[in-house]
PDB file of N, CA and C in Angstrom:
ATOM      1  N   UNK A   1       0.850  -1.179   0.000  1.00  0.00           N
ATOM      2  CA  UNK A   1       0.000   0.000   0.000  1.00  0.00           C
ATOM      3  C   UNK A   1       0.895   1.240   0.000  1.00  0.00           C
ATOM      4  N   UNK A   2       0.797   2.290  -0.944  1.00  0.00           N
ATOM      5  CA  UNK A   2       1.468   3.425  -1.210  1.00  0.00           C
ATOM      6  C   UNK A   2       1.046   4.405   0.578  1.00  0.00           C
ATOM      7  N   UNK A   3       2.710   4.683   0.523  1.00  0.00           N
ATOM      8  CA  UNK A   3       2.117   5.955   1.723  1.00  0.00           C
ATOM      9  C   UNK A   3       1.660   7.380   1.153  1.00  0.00           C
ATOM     10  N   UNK A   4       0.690   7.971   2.010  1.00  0.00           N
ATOM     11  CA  UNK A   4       0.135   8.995   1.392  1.00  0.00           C
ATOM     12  C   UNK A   4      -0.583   9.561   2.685  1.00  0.00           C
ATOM     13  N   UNK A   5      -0.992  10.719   2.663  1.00  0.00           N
ATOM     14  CA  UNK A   5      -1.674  12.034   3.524  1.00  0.00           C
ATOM     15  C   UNK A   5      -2.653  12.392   3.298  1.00  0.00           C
ATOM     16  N   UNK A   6      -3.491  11.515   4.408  1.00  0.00           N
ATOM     17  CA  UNK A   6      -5.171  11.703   4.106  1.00  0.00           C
ATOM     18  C   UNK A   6      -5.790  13.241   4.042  1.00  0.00           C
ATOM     19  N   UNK A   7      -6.450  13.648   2.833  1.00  0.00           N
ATOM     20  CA  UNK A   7      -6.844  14.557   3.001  1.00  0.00           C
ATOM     21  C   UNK A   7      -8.170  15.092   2.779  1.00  0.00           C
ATOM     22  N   UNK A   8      -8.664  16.066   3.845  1.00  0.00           N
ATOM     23  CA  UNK A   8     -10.037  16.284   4.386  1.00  0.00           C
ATOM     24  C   UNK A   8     -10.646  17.264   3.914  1.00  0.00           C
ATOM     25  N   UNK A   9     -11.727  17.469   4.047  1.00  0.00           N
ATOM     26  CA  UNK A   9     -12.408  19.179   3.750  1.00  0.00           C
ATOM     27  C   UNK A   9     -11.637  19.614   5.123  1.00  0.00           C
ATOM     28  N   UNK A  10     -11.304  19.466   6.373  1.00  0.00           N
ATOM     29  CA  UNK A  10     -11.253  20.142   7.294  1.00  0.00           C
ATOM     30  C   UNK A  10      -9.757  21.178   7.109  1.00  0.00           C
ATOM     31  N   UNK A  11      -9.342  19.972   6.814  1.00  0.00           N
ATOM     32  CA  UNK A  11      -7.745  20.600   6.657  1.00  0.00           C
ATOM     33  C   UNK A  11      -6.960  20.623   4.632  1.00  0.00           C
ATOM     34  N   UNK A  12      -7.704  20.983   4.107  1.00  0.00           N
ATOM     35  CA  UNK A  12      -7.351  21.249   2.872  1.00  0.00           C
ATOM     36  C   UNK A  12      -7.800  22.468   2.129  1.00  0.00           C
ATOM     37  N   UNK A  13      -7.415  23.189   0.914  1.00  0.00           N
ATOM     38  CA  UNK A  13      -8.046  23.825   0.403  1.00  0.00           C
ATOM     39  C   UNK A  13      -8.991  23.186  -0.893  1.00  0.00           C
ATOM     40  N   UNK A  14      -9.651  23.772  -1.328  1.00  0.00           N
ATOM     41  CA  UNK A  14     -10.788  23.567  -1.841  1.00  0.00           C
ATOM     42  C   UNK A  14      -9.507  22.466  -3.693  1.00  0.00           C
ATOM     43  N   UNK A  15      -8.867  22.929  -3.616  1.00  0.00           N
ATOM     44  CA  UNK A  15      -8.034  22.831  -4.906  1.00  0.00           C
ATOM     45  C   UNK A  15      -7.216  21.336  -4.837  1.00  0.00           C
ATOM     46  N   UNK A  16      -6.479  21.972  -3.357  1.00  0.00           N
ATOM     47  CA  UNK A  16      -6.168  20.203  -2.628  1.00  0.00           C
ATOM     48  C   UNK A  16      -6.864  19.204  -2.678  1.00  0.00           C
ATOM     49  N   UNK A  17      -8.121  19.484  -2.217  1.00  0.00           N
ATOM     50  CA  UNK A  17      -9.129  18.668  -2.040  1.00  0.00           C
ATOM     51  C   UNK A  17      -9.145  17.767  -3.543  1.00  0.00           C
ATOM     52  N   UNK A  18      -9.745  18.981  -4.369  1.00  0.00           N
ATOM     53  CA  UNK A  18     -10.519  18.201  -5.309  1.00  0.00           C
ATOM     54  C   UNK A  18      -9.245  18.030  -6.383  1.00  0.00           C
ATOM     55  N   UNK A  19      -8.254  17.815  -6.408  1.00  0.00           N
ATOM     56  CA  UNK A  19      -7.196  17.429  -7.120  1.00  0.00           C
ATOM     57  C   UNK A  19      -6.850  15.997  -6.463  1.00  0.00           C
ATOM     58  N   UNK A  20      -6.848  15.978  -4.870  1.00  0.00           N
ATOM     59  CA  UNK A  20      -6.590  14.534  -4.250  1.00  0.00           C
ATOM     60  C   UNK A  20      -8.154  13.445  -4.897  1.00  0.00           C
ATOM     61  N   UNK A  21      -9.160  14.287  -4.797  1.00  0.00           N
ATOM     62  CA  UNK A  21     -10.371  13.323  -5.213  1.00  0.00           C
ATOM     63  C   UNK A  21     -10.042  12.486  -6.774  1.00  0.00           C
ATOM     64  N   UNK A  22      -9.463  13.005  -7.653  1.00  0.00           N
ATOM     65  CA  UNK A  22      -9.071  13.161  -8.805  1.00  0.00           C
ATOM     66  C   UNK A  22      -8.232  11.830  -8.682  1.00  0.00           C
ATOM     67  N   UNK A  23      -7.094  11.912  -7.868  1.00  0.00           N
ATOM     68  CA  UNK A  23      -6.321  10.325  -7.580  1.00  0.00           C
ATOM     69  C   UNK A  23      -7.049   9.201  -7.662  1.00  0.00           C
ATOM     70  N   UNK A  24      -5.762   8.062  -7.899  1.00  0.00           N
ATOM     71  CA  UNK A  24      -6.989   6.999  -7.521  1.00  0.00           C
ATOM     72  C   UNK A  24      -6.277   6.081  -5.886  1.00  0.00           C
ATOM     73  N   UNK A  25      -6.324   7.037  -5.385  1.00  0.00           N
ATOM     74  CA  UNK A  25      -5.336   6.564  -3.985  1.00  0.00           C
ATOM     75  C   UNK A  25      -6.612   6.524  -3.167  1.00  0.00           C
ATOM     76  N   UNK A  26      -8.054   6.810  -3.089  1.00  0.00           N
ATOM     77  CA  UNK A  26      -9.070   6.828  -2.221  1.00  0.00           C
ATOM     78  C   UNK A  26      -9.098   7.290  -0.940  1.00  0.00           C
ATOM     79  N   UNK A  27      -8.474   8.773  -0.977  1.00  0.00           N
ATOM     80  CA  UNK A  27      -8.434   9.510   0.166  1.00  0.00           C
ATOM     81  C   UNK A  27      -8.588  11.126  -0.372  1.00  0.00           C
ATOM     82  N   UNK A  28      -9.450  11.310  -0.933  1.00  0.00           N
ATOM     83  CA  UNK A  28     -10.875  11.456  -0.483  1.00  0.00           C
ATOM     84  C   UNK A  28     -11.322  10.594  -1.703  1.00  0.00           C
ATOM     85  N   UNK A  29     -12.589   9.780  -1.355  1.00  0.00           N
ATOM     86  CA  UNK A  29     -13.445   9.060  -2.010  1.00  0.00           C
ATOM     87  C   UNK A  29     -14.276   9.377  -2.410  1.00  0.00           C
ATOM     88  N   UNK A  30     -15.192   8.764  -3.511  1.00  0.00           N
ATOM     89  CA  UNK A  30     -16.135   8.938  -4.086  1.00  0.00           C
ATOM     90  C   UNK A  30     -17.293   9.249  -3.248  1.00  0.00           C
ATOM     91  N   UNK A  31     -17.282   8.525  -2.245  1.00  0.00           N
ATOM     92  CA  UNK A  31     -18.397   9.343  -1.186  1.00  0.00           C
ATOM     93  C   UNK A  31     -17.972  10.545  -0.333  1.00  0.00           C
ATOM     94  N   UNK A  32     -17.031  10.727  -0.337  1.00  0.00           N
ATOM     95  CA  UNK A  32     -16.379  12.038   0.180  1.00  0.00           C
ATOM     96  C   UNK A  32     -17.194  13.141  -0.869  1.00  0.00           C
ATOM     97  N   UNK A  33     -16.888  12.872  -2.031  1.00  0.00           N
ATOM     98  CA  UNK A  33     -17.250  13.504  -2.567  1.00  0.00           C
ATOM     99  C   UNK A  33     -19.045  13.898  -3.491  1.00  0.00           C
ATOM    100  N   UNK A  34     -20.040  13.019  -3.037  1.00  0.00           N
ATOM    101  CA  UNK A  34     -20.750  13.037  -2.879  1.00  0.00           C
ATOM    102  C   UNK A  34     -21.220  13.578  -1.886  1.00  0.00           C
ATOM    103  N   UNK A  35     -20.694  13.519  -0.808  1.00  0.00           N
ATOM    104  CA  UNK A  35     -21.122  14.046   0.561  1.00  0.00           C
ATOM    105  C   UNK A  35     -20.685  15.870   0.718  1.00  0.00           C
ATOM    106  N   UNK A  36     -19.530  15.947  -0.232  1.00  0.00           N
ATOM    107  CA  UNK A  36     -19.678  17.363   0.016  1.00  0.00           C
ATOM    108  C   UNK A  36     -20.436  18.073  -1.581  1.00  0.00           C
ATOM    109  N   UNK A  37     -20.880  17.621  -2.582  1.00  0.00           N
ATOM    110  CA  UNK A  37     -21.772  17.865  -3.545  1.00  0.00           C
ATOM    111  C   UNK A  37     -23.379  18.248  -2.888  1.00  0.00           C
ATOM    112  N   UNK A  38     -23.474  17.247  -2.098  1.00  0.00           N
ATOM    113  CA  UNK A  38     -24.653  17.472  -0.942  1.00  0.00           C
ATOM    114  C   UNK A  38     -24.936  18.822   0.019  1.00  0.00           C
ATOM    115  N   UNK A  39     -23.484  18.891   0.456  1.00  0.00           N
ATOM    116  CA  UNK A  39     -23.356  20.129   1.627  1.00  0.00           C
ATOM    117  C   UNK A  39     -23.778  21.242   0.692  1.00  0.00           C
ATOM    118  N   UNK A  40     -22.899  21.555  -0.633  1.00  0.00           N
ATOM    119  CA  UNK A  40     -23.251  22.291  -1.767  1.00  0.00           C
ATOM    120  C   UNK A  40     -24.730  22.541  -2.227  1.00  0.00           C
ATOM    121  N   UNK A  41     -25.421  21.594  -2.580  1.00  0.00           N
ATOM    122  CA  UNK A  41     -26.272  21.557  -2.740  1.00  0.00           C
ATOM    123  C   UNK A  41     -27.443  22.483  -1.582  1.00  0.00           C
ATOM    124  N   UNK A  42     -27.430  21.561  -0.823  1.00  0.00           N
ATOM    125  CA  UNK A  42     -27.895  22.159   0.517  1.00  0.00           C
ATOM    126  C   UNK A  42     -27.724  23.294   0.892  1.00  0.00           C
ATOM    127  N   UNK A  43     -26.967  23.979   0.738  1.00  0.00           N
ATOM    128  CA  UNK A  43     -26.339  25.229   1.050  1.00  0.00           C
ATOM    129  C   UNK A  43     -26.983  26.561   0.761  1.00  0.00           C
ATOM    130  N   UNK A  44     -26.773  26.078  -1.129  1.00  0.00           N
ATOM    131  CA  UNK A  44     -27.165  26.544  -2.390  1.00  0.00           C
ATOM    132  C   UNK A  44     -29.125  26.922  -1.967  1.00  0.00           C
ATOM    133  N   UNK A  45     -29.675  25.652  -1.446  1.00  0.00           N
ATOM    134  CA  UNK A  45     -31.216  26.272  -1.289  1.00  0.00           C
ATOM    135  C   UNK A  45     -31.294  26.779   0.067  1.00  0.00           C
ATOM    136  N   UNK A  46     -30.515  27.012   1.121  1.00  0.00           N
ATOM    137  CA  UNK A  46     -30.561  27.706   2.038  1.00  0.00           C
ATOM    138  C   UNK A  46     -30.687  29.366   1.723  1.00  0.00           C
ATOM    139  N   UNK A  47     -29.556  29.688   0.954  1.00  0.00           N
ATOM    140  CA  UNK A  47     -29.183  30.663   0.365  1.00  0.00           C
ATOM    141  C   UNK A  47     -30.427  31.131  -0.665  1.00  0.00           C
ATOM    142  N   UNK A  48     -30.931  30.431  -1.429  1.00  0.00           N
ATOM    143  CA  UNK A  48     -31.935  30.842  -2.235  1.00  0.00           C
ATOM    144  C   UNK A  48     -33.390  30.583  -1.542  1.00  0.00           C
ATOM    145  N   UNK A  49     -33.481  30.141  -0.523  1.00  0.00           N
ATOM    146  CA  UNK A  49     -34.619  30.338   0.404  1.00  0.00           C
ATOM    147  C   UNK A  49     -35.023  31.213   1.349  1.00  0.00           C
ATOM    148  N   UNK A  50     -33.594  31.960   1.423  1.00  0.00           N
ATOM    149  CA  UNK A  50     -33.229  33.218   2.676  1.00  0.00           C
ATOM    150  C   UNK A  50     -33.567  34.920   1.577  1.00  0.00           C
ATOM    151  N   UNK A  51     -33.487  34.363   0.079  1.00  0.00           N
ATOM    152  CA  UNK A  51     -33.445  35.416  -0.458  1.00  0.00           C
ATOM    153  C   UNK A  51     -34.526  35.580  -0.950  1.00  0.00           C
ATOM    154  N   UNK A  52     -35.654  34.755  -0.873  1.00  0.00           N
ATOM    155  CA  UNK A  52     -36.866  34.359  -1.431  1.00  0.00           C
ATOM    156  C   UNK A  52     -38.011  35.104  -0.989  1.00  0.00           C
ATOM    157  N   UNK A  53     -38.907  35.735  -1.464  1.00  0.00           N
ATOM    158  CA  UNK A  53     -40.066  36.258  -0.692  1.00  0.00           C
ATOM    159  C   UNK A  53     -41.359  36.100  -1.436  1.00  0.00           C
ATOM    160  N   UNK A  54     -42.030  35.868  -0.097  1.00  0.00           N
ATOM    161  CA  UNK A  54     -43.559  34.519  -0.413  1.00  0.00           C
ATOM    162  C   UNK A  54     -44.706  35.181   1.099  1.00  0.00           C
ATOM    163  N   UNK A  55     -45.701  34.796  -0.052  1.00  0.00           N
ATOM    164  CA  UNK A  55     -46.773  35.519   1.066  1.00  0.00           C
ATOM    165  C   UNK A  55     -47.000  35.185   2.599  1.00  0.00           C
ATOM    166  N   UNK A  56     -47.777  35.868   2.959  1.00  0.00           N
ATOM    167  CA  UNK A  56     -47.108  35.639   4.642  1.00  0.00           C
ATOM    168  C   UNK A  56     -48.317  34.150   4.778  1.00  0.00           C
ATOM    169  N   UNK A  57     -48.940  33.408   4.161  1.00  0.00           N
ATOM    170  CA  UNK A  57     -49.367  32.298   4.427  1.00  0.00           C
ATOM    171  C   UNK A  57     -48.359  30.905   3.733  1.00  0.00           C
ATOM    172  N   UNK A  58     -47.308  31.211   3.272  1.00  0.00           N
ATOM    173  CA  UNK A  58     -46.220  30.503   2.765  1.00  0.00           C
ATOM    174  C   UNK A  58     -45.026  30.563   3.693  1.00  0.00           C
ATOM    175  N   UNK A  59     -44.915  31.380   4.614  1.00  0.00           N
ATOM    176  CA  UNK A  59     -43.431  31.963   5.182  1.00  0.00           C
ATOM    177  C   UNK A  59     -43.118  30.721   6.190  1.00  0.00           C
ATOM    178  N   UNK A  60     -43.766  29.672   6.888  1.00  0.00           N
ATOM    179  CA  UNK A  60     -43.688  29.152   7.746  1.00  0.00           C
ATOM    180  C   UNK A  60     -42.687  27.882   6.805  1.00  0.00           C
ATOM    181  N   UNK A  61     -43.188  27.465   5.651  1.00  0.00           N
ATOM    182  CA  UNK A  61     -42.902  26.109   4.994  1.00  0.00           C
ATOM    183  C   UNK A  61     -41.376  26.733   4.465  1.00  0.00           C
ATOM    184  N   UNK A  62     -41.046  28.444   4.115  1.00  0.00           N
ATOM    185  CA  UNK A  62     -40.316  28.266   3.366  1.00  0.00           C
ATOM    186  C   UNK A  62     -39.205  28.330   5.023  1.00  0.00           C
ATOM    187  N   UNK A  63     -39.508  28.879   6.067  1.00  0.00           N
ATOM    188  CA  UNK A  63     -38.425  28.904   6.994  1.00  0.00           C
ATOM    189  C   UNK A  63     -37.903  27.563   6.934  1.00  0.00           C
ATOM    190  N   UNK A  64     -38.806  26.406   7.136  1.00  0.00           N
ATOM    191  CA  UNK A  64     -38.860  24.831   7.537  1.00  0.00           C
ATOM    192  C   UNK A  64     -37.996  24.459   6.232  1.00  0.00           C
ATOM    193  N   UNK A  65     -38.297  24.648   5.226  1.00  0.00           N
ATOM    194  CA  UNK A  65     -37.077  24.484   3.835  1.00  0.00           C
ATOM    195  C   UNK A  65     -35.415  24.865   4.671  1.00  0.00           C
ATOM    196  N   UNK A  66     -35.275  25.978   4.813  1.00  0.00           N
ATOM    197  CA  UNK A  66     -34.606  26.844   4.813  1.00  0.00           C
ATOM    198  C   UNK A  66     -33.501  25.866   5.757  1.00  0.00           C
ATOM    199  N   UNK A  67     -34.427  26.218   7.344  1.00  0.00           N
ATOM    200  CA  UNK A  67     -34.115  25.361   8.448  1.00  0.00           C
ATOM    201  C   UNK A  67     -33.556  23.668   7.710  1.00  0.00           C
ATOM    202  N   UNK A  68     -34.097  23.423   7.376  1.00  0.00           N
ATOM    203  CA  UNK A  68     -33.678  21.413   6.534  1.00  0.00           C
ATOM    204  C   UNK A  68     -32.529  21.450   6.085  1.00  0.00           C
ATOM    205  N   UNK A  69     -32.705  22.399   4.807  1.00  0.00           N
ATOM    206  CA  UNK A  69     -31.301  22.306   4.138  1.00  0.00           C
ATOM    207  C   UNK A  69     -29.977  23.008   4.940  1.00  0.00           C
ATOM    208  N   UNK A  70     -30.354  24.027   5.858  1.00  0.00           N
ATOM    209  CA  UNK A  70     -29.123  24.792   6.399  1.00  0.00           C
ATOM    210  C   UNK A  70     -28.568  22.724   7.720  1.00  0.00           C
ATOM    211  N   UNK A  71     -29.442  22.101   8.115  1.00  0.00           N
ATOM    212  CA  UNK A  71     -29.071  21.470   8.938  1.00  0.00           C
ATOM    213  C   UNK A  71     -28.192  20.052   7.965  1.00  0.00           C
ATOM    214  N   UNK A  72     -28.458  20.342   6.613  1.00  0.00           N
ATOM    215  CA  UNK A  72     -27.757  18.981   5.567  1.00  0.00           C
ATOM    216  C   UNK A  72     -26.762  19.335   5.811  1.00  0.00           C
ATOM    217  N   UNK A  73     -26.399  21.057   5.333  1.00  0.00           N
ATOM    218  CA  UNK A  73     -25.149  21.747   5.048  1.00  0.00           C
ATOM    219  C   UNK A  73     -24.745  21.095   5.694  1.00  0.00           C
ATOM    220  N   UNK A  74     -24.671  20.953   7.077  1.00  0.00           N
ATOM    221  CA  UNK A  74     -23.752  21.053   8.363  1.00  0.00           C
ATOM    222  C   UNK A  74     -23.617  19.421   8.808  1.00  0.00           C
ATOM    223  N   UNK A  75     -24.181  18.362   8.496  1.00  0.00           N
ATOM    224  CA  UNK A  75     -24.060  16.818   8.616  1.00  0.00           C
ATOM    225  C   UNK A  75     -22.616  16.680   7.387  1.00  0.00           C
ATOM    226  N   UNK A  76     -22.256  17.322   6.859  1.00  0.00           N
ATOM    227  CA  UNK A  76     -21.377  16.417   5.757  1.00  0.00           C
ATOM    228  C   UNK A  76     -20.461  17.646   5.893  1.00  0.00           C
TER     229      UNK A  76
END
């Protein structure tokens, strides 16, 4: 097994990262990288749910959106 330096979203830059995903050494993995496509994702409708404006008999579902996806962000 090749030695090598696991590398994380925590401790990498965004470039590191996705250049190590790119390897085929599996540090970061294909679910690594699914999992932060997700956070992205998630993020992305937080952000477009915060900027959103909806009648005040809609405002409750879009907080509860809002609230969901800001809590994906933060699992991955």
């Amino acid at each position: 097994m090749a030695d090598f330096e696991a590398v994380t979203t925590h401790g990498s830059t965004v470039e590191d990262w996705t250049r190590a995903l790119a390897e085929s050494s599996g540090s970061p993995g294909g679910g690594a990288g699914a999992g932060v496509m997700l956070a992205v994702a998630a993020s992305l409708t937080s952000m477009v749910a915060g900027y959103t404006e909806v009648e005040e008999q809609q405002s409750k579902e879009l907080a509860d959106i809002r609230t969901r996806a800001r809590l994906l962000a933060l699992q991955n």
